[in-house]
N, C-alpha and C. Protein backbone atom coordinates (compact mmCIF):
# COMPACT_ATOMS: atom_id res chain seq x y z
N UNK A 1 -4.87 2.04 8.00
CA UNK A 1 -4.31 1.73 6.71
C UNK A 1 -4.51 2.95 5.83
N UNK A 2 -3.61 3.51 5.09
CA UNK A 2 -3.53 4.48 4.13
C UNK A 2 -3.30 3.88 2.85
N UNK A 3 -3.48 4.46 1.94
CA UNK A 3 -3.28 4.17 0.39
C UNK A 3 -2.77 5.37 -0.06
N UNK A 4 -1.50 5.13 -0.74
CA UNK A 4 -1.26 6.64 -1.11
C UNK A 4 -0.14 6.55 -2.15
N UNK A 5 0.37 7.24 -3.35
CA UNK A 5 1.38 7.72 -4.55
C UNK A 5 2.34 7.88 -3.28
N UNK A 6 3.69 7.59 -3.36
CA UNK A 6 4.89 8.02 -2.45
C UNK A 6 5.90 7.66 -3.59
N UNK A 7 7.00 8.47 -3.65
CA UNK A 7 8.24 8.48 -4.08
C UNK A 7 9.11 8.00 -3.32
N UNK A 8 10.79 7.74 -3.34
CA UNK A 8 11.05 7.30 -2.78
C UNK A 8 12.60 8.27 -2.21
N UNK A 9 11.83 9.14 -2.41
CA UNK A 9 12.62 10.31 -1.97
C UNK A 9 12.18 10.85 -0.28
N UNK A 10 10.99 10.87 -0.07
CA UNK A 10 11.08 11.65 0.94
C UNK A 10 9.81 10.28 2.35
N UNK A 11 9.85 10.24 3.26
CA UNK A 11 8.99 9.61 4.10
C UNK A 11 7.81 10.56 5.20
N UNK A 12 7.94 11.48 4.94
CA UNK A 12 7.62 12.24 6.21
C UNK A 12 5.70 12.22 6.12
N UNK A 13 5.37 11.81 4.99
CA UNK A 13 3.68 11.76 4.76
C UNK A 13 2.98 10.43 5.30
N UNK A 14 3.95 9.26 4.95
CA UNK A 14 3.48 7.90 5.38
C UNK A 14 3.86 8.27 7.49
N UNK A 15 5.22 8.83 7.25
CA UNK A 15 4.76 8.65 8.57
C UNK A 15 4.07 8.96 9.49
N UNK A 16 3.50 10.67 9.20
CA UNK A 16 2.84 11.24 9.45
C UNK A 16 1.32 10.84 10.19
N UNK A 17 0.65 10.02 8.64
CA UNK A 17 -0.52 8.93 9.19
C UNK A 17 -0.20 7.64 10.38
N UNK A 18 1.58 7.36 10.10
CA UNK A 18 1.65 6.18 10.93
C UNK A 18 1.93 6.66 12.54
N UNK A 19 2.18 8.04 12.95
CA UNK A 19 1.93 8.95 13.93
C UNK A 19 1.03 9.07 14.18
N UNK A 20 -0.38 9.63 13.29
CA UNK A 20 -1.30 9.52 14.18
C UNK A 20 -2.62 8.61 13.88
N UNK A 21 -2.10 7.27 14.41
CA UNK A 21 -2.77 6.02 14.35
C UNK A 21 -2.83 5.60 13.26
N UNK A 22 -2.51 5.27 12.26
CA UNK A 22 -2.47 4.65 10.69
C UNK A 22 -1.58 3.61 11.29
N UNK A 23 -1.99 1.90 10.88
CA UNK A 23 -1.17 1.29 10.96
C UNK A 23 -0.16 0.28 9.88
N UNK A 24 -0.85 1.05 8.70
CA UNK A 24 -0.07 0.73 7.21
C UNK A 24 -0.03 2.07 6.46
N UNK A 25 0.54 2.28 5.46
CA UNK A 25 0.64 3.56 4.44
C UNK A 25 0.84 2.38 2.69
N UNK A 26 0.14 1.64 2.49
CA UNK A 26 0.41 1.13 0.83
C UNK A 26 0.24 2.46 0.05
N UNK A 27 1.28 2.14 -0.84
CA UNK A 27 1.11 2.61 -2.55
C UNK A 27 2.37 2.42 -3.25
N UNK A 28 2.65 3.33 -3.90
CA UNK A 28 3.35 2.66 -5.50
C UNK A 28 4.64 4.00 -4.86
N UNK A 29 6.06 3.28 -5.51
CA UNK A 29 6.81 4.03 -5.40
C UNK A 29 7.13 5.04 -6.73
N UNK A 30 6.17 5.39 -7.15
CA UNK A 30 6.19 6.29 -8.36
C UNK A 30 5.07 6.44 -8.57
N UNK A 31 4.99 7.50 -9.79
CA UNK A 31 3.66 7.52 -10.70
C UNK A 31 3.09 6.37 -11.11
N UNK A 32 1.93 6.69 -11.44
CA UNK A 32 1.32 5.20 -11.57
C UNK A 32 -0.05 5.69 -12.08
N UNK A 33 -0.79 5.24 -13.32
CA UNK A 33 -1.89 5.65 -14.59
C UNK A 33 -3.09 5.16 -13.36
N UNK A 34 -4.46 5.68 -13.59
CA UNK A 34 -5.65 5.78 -12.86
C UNK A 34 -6.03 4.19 -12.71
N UNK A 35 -6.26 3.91 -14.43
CA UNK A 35 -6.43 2.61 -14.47
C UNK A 35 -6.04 1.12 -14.07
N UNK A 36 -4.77 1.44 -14.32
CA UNK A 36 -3.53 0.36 -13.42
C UNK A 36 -4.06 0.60 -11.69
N UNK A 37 -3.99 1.72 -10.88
CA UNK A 37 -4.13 1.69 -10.21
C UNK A 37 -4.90 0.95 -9.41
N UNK A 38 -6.11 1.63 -10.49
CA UNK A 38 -7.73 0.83 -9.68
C UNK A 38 -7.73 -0.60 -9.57
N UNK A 39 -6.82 -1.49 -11.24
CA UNK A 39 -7.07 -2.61 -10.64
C UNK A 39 -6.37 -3.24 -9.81
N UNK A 40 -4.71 -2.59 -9.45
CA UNK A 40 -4.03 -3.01 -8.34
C UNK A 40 -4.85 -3.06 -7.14
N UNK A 41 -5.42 -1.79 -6.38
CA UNK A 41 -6.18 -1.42 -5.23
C UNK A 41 -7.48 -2.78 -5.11
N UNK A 42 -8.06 -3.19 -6.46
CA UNK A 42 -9.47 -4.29 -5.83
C UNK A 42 -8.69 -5.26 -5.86
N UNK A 43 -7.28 -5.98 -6.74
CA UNK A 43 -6.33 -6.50 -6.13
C UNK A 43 -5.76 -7.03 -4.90
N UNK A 44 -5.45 -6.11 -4.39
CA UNK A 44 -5.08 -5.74 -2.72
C UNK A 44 -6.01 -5.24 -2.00
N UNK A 45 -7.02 -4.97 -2.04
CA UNK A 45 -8.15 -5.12 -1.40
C UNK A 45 -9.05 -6.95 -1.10
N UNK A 46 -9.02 -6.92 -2.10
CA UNK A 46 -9.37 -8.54 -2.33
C UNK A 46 -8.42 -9.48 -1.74
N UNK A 47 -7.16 -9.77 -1.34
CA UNK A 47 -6.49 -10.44 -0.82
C UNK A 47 -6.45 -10.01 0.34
N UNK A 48 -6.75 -8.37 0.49
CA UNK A 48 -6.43 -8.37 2.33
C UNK A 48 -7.62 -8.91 3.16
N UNK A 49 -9.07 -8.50 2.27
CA UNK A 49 -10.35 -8.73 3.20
C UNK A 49 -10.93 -9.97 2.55
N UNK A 50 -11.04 -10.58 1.48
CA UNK A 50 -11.62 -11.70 1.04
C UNK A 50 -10.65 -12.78 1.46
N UNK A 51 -9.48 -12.87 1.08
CA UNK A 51 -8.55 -13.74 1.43
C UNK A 51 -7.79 -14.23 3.03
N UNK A 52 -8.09 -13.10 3.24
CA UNK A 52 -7.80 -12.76 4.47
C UNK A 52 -5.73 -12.93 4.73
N UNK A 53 -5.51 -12.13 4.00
CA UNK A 53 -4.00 -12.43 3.96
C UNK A 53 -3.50 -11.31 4.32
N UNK A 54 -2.16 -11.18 4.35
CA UNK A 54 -1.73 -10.48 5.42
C UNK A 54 -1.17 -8.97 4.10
N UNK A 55 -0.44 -7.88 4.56
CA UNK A 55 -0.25 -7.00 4.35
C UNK A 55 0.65 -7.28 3.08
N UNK A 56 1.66 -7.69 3.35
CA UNK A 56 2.60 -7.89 2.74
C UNK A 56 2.65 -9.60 1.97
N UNK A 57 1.43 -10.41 2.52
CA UNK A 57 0.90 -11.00 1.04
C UNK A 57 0.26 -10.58 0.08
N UNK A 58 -0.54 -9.40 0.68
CA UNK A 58 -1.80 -8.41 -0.36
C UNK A 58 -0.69 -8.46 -1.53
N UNK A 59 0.60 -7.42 -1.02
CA UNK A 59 1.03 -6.93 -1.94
C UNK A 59 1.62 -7.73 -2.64
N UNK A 60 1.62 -9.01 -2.29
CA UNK A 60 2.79 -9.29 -3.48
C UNK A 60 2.02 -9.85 -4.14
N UNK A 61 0.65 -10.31 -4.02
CA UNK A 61 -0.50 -11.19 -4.83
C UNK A 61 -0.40 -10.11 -5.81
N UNK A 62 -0.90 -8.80 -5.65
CA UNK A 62 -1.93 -8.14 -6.77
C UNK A 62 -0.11 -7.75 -7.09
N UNK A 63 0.51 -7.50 -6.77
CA UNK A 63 1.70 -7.42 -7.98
C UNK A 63 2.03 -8.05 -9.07
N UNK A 64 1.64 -9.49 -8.48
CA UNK A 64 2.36 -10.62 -9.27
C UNK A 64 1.25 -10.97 -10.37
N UNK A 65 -0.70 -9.92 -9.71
CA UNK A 65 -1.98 -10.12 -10.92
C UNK A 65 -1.87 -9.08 -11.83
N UNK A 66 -1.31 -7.96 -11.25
CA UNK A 66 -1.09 -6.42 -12.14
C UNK A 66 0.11 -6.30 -12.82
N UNK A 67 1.28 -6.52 -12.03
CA UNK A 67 2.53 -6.07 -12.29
C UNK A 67 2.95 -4.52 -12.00
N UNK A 68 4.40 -4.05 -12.56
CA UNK A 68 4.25 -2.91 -12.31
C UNK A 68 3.62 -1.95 -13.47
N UNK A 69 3.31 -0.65 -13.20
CA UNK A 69 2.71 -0.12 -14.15
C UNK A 69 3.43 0.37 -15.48
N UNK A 70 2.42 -0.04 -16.33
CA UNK A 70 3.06 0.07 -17.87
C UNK A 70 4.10 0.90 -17.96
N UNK A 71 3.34 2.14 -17.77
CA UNK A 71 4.23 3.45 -18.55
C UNK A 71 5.13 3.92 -17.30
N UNK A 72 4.79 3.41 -16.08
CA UNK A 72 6.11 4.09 -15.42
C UNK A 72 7.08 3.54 -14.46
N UNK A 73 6.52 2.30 -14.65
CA UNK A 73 6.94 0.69 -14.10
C UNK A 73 7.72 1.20 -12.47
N UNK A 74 6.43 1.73 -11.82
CA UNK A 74 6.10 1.84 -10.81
C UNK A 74 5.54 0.71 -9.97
N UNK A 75 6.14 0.18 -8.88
CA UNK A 75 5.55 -1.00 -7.97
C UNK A 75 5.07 -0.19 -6.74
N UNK A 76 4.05 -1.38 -6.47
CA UNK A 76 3.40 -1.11 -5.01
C UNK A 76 4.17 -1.53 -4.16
N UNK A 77 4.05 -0.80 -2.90
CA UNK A 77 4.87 -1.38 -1.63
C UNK A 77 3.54 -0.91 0.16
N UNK A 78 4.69 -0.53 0.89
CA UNK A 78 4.00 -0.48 2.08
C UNK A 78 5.11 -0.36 3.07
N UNK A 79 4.27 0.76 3.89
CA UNK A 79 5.76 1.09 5.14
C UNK A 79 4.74 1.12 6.73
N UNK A 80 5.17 0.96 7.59
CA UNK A 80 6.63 0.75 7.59
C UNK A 80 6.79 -1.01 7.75
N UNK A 81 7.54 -1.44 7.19
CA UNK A 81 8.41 -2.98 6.91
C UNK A 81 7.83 -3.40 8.06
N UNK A 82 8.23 -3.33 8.86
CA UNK A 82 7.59 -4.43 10.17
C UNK A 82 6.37 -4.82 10.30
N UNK A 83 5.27 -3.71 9.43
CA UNK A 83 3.83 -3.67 9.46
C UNK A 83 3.32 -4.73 8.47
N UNK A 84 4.60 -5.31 7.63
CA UNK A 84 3.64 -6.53 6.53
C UNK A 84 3.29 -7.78 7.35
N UNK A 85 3.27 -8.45 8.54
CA UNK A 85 2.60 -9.26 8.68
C UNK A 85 1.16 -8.93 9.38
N UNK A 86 0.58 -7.76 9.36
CA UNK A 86 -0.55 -7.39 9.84
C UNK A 86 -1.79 -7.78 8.85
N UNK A 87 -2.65 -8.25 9.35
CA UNK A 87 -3.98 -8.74 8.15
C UNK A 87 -5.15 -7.64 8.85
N UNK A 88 -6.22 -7.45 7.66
CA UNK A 88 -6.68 -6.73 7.71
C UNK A 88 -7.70 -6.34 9.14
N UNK A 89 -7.82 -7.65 9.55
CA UNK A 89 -8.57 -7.66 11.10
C UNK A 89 -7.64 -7.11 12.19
N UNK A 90 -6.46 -6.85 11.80
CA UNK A 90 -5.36 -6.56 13.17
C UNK A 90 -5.33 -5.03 12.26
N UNK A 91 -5.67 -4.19 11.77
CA UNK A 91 -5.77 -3.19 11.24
C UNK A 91 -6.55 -2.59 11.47
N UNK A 92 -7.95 -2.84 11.25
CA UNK A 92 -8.85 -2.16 11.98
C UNK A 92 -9.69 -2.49 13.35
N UNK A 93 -9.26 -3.37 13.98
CA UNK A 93 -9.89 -4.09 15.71
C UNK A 93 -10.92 -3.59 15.26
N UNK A 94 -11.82 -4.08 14.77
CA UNK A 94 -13.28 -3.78 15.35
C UNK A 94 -13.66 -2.83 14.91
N UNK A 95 -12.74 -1.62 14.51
CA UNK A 95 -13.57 -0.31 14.27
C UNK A 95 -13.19 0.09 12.64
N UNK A 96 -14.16 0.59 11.77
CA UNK A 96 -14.07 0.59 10.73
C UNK A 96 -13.56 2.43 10.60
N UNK A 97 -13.35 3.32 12.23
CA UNK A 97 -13.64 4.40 11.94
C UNK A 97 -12.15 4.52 11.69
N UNK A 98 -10.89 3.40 12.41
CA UNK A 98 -9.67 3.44 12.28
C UNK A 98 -8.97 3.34 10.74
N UNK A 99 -9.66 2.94 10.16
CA UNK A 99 -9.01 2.76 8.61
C UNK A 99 -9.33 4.24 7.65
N UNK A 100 -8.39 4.67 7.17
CA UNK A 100 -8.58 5.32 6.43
C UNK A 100 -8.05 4.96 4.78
N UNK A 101 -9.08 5.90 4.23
CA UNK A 101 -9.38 5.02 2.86
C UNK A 101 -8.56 6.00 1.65
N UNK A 102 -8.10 4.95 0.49
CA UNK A 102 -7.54 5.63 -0.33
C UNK A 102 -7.52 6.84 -1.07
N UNK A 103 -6.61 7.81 -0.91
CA UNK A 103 -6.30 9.01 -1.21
C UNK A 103 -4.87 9.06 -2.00
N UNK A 104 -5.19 9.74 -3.26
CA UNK A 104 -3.82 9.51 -4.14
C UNK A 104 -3.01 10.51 -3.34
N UNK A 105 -1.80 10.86 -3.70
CA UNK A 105 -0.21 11.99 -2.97
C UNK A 105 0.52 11.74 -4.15
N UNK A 106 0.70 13.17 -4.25
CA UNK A 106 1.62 13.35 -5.43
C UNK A 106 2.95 13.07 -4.98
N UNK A 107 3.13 13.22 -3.30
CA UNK A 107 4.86 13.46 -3.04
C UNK A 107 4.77 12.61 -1.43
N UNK A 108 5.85 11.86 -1.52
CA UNK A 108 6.46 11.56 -0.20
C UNK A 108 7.17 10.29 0.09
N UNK A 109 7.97 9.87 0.25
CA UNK A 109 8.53 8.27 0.89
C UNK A 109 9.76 7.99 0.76
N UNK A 110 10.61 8.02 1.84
CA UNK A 110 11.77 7.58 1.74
C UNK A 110 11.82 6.48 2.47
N UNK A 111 13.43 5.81 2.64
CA UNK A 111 13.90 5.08 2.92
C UNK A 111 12.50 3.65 3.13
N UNK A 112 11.97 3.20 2.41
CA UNK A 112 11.13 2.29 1.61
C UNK A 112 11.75 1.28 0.58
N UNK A 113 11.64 0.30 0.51
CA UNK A 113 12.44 -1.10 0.20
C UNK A 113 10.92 -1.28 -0.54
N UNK A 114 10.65 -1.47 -1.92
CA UNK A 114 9.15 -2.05 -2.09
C UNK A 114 9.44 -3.12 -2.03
N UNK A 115 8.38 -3.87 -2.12
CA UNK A 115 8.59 -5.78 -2.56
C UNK A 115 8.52 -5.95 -4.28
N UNK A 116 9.40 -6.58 -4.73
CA UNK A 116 9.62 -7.13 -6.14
C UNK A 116 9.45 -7.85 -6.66
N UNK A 117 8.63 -8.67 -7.06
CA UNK A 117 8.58 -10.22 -7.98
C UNK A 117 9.18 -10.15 -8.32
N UNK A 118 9.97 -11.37 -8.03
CA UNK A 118 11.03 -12.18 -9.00
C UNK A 118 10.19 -12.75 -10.36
C-alpha cells in the first residue's frame, strides 16, 4: 500500500510501486493542505485496520468524514480500480515489511476515476 499526492495527468509513479510489489497507491487527485490531509489519512487508516473494511470502503468512509479539501477540493482515490476490494489483511499477508508507508508526491496519476460522494 502506498499513500501518495497524484494528479491526474500522469500514472507512471503509482504504477511504478504497483510493479514492484505495492498492492494499492491511495491519495488525492490534487493538492491537498497538511492538515486536511492528516485527518483524511487516520480516517482511512481507521476504517482499513480498525474497521476492517476494504480499500475502497476506507475511501469512501473518510471522504464522506473529511470531504474534499477546502481550498483545492481535491478528493482521495486509489489505483489501480480492481485493487478496491482488498482489506488491509490481504495487503500486507503477514508481513508488515510489504506495506509501505505514507510519502507525499508532488506529481503523477493518470487515467484514475477517484470515488465521489454523492
Amino acid at each position: 500500500m502506498q499513500w501518495s499526492l497524484f494528479s491526474t495527468i500522469r500514472r507512471e509513479l503509482p504504477q511504478a510501486f504497483i510493479d514492484r510489489g505495492a498492492s494499492a497507491v491511495m491519495g488525492w487527485n490534487g493538492l491537498v493542505g497538511l492538515g486536511h490531509t492528516d485527518k483524511a489519512t487516520l480516517s482511512l487508516l481507521r476504517e482499513l485496520i480498525t474497521r476492517r473494511h476494504t480499500v475502497s470502503e476506507s475511501v469512501k468512509s473518510a471522504m464522506k468524514e473529511v470531504g474534499p479539501d477546502p481550498d483545492y477540493n481535491s478528493i482521495m482515490g486509489y489505483y489501480p480500480r480492481e485493487k478496491g476490494d482488498l482489506a488491509f489483511s490481504d495487503i500486507v499477508k503477514g508481513s508488515l515489511s510489504e506495506l509501505i508507508v505514507a510519502v507525499p508526491l508532488s506529481s503523477v496519476l493518470s487515467d484514475v476515476k477517484e470515488e465521489r460522494i454523492s
